[in-house]
N, C-alpha and C. Protein backbone atom coordinates (compact mmCIF):
# COMPACT_ATOMS: atom_id res chain seq x y z
N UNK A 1 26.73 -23.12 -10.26
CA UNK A 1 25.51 -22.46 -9.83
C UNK A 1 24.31 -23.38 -10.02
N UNK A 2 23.28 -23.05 -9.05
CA UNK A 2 22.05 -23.71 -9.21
C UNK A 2 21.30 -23.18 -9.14
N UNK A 3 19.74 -23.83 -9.21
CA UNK A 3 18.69 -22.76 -9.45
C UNK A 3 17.89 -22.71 -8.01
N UNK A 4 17.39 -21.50 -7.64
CA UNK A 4 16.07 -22.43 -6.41
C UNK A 4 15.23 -21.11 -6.25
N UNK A 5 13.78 -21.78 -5.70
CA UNK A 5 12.78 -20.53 -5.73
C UNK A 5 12.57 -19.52 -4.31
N UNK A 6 12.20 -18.92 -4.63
CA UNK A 6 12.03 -17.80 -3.51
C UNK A 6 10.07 -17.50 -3.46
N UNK A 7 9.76 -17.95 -2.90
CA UNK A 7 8.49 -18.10 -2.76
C UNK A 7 7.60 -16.30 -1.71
N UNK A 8 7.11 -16.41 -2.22
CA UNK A 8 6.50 -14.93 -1.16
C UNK A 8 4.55 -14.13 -1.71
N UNK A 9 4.26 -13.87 -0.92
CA UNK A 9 2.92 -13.47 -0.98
C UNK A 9 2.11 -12.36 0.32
N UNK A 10 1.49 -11.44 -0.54
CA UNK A 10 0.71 -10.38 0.21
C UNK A 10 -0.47 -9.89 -0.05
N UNK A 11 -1.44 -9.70 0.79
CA UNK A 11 -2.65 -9.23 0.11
C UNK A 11 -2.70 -7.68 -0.10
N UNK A 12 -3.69 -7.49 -1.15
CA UNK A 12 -4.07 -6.16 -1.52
C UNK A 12 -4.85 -5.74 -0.73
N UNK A 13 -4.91 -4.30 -0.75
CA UNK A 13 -6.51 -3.71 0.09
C UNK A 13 -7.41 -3.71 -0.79
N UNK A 14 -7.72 -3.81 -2.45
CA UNK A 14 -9.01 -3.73 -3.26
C UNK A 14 -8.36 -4.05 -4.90
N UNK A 15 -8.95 -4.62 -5.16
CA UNK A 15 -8.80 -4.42 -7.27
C UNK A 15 -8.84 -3.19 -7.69
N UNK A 16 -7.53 -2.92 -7.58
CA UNK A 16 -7.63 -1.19 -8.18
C UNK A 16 -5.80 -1.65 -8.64
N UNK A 17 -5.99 -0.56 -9.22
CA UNK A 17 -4.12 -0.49 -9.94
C UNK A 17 -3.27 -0.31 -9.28
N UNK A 18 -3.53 0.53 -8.07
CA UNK A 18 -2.76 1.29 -7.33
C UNK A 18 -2.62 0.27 -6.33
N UNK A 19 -3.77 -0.51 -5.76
CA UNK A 19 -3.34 -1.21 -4.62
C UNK A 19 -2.46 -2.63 -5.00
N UNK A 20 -2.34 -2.85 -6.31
CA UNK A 20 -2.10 -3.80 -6.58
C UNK A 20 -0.43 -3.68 -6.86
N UNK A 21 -0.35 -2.34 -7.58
CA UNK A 21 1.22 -1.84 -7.67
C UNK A 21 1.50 -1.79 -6.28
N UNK A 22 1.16 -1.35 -5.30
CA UNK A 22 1.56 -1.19 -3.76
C UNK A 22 1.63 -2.46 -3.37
N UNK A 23 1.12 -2.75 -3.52
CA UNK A 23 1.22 -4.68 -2.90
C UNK A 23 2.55 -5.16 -4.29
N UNK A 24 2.33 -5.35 -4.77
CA UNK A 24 3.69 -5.73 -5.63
C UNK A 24 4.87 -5.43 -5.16
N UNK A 25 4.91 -4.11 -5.03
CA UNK A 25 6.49 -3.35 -4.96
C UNK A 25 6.79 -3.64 -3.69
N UNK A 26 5.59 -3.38 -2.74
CA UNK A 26 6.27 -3.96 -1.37
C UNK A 26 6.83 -5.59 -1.09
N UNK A 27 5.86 -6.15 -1.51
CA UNK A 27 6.21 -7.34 -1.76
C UNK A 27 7.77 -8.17 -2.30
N UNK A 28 8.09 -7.83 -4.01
CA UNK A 28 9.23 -7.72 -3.90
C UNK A 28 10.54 -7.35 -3.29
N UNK A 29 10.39 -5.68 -3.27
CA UNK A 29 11.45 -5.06 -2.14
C UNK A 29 11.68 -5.70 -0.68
N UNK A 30 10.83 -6.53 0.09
CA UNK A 30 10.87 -7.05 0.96
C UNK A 30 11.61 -8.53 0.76
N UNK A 31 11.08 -9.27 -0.67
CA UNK A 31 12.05 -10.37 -0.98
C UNK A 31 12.94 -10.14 -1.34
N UNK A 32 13.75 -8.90 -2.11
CA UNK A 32 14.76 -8.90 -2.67
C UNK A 32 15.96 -8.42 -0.90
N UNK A 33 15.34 -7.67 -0.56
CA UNK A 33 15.72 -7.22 1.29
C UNK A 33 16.33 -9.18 1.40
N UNK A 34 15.06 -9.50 2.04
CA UNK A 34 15.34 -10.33 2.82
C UNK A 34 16.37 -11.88 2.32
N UNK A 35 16.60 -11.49 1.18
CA UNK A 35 17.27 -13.02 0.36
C UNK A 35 18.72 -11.99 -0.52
N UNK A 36 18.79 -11.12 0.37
CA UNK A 36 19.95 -10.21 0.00
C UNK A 36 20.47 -9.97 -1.78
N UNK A 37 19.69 -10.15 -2.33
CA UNK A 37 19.43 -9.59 -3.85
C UNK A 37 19.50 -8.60 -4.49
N UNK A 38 20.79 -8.15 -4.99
CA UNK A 38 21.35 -6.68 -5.31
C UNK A 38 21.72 -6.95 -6.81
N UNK A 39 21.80 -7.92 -7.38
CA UNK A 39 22.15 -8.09 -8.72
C UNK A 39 20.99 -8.75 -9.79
N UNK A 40 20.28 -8.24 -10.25
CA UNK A 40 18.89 -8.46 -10.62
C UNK A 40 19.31 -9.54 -11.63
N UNK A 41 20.76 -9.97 -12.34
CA UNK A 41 20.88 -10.36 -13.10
C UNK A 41 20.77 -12.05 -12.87
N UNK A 42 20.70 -12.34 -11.64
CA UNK A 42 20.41 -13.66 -11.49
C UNK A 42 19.58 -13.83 -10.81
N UNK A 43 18.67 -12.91 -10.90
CA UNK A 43 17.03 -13.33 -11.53
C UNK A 43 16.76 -14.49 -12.72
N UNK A 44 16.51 -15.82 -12.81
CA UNK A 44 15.79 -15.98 -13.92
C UNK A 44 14.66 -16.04 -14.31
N UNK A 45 13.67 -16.09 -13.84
CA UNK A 45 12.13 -15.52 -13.95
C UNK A 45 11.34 -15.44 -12.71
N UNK A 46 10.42 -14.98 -12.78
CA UNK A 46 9.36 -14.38 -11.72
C UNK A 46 8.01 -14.85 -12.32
N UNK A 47 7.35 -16.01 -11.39
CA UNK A 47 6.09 -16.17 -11.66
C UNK A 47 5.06 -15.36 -10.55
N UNK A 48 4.19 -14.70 -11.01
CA UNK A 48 3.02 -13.70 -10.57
C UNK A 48 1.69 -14.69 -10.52
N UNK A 49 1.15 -14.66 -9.42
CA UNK A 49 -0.47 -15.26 -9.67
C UNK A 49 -1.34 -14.57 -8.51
N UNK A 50 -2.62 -14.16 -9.05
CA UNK A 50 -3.17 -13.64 -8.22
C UNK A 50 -4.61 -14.49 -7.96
N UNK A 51 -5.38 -14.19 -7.23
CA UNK A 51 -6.81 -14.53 -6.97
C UNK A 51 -7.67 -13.83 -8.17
N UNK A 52 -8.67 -14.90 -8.14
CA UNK A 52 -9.62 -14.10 -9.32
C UNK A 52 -10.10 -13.01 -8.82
N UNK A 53 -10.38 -12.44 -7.69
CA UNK A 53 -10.76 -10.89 -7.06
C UNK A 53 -9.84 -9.54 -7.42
N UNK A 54 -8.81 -10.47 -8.31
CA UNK A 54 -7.65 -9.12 -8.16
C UNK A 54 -7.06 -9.40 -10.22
N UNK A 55 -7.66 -8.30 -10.84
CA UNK A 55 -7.53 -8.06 -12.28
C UNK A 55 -7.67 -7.05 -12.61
N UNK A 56 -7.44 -6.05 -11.83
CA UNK A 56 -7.04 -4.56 -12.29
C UNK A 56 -5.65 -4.20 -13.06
N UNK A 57 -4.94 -5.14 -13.03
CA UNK A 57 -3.27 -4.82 -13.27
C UNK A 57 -2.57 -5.75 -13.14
N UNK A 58 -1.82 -6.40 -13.97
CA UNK A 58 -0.41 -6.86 -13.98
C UNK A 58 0.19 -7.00 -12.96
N UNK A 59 0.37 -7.79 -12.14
CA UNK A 59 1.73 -7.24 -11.11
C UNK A 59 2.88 -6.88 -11.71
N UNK A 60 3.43 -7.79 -12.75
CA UNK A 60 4.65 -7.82 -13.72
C UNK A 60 4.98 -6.67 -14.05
N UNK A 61 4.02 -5.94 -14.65
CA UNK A 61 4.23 -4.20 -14.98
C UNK A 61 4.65 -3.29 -13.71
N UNK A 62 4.87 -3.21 -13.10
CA UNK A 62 5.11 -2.76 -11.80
C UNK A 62 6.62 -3.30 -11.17
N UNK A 63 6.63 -4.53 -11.37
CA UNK A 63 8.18 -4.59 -11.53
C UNK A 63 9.39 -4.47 -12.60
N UNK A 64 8.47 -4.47 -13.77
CA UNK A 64 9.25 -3.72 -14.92
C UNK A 64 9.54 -2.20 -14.29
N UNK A 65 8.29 -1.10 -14.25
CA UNK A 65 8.33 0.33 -13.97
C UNK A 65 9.06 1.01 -12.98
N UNK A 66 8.41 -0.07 -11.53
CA UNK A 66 9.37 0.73 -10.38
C UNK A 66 10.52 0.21 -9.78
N UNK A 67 10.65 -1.36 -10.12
CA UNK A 67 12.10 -1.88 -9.46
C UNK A 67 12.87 -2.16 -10.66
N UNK A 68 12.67 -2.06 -12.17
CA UNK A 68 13.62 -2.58 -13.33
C UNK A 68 13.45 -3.51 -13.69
N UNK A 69 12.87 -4.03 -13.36
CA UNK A 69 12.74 -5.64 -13.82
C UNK A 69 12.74 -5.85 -15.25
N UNK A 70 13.38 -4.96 -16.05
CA UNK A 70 13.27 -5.14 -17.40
C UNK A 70 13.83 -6.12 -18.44
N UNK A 71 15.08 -7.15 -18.02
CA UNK A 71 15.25 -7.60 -18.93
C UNK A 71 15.26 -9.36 -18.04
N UNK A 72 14.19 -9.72 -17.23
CA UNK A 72 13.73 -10.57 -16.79
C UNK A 72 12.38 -11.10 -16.89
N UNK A 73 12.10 -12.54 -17.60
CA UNK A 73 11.28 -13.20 -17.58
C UNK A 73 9.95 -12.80 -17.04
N UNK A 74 8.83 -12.27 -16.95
CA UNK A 74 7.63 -12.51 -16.27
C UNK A 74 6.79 -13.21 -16.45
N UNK A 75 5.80 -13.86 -16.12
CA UNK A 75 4.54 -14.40 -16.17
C UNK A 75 3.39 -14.04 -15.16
N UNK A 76 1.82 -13.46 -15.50
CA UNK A 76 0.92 -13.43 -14.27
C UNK A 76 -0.15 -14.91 -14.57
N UNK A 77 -0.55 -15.12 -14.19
CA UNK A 77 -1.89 -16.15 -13.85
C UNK A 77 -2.89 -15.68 -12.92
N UNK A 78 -3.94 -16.50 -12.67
CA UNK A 78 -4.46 -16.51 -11.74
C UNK A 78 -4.68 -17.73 -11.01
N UNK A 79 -5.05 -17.60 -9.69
CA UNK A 79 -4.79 -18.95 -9.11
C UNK A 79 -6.30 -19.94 -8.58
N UNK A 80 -5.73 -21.60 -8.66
CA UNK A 80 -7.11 -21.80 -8.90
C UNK A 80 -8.30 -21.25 -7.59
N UNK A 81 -9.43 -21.46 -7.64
CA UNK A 81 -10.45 -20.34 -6.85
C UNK A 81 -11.31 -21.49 -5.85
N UNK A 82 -10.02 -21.39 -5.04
CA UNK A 82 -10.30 -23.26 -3.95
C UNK A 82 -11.56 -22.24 -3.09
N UNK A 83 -12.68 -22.83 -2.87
CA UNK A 83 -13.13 -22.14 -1.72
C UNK A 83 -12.92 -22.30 -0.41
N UNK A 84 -13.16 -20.90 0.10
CA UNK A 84 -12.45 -20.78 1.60
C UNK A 84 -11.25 -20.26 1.60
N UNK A 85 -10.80 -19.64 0.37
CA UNK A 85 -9.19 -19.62 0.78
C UNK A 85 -8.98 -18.11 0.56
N UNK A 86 -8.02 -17.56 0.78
CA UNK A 86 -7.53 -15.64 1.05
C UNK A 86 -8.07 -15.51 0.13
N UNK A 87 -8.47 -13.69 -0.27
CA UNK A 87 -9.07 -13.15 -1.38
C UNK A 87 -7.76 -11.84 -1.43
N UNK A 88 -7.90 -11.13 -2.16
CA UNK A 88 -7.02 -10.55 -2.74
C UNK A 88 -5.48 -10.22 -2.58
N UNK A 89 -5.08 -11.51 -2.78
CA UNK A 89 -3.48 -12.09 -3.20
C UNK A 89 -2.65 -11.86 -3.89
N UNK A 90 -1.63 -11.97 -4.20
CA UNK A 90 -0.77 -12.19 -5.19
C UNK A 90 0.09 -12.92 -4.37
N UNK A 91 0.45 -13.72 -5.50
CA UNK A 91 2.09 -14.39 -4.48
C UNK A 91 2.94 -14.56 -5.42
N UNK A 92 4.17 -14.92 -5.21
CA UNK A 92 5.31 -14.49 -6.54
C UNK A 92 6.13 -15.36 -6.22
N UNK A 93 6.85 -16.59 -7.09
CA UNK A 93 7.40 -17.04 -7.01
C UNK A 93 9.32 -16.64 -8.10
N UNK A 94 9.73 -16.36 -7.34
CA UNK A 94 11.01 -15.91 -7.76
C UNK A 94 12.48 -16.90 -7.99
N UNK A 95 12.61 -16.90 -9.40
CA UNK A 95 13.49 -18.27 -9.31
C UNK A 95 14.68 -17.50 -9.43
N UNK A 96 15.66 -18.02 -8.80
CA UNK A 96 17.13 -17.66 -8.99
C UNK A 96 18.34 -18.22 -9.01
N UNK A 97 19.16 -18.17 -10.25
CA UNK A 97 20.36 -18.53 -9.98
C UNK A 97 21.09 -18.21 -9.19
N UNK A 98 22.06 -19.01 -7.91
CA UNK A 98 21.97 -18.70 -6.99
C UNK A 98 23.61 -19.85 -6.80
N UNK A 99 24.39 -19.73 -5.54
CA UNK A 99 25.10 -21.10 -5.18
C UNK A 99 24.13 -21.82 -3.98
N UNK A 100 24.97 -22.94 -4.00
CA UNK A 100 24.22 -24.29 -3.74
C UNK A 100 23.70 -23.97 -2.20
N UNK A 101 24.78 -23.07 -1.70
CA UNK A 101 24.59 -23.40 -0.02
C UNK A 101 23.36 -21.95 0.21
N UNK A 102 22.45 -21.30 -0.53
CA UNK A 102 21.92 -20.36 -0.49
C UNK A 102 20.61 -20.60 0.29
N UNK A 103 20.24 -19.82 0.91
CA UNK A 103 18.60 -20.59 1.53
C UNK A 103 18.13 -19.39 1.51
N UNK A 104 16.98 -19.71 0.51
CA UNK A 104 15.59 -19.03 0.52
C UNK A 104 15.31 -18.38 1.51
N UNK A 105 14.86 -17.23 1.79
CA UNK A 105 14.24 -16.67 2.79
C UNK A 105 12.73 -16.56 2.21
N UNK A 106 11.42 -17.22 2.94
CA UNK A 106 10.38 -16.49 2.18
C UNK A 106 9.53 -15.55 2.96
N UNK A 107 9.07 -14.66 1.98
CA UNK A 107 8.19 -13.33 2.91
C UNK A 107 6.63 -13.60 2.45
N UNK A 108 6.21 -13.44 3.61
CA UNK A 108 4.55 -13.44 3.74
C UNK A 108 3.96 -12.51 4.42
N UNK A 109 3.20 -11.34 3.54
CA UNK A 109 2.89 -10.53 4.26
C UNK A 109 1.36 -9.66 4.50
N UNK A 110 0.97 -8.67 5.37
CA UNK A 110 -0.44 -8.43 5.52
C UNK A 110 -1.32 -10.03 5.62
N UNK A 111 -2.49 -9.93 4.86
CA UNK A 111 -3.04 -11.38 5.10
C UNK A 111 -2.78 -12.42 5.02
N UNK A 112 -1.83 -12.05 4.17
CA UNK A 112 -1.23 -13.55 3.05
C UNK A 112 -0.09 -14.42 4.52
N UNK A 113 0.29 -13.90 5.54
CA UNK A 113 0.67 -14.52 6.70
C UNK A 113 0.05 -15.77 6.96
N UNK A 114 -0.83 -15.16 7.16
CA UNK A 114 -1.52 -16.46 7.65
C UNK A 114 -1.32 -18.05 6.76
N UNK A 115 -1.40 -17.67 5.82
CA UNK A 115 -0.23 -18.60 4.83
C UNK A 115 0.71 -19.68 5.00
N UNK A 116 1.56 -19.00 5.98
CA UNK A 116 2.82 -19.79 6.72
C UNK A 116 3.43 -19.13 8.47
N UNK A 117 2.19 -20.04 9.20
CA UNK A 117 2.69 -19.42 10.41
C UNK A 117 4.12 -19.61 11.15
């Protein structure tokens, strides 16, 4: 087995808890969908970073609560504050043990598209 990342990002509608859990959960569920991920156990960590516009909440807590994410690695940050660039983000980088011939699928979604056309 080897390791490799799963890269993905979506914007929020506002700094609030709720939009930020909604943007999370969709977010994930859409990477775990699209990179066919049914065994959480080879998960080995999940890095979280958001824009400085967005500090209402954890993303991490939200994948502990509503998808399980409980006995996996988290980290949030924030990301540096380039000007000109998207405002209320998160993007999540998802590392996984995985076999060799596996390919990443990554999801980009609502604003955060524009990202990777």
């Amino acid at each position: 087995m080897i390791t490799k990342g799963i890269r993905g990002a979506i914007t929020a509608e506002e700094n609030s808890t709720e939009s930020i859990r909604s943007a999370t959960v969709e977010l994930l569920s859409k990477m775990l969908e699209a990179n066919h991920i049914s065994d959480l156990d080879k998960i080995s960590h999940i890095i979280f970073t958001t824009t400085n516009d967005l500090n209402a909440a954890f993303p991490a807590k939200f994948a502990r609560l509503e998808l399980g994410f409980n006995d996996i690695a988290m980290m949030c940050f924030h990301e540096l504050d380039v000007p000109n660039s998207i405002n209320l983000c998160i993007r999540v980088l998802i590392v996984l043990n995985c076999e060799e011939d596996f390919k990443p699928q990554f999801v980009y979604l609502k604003g955060a598209s524009n990202l990777r056309k």
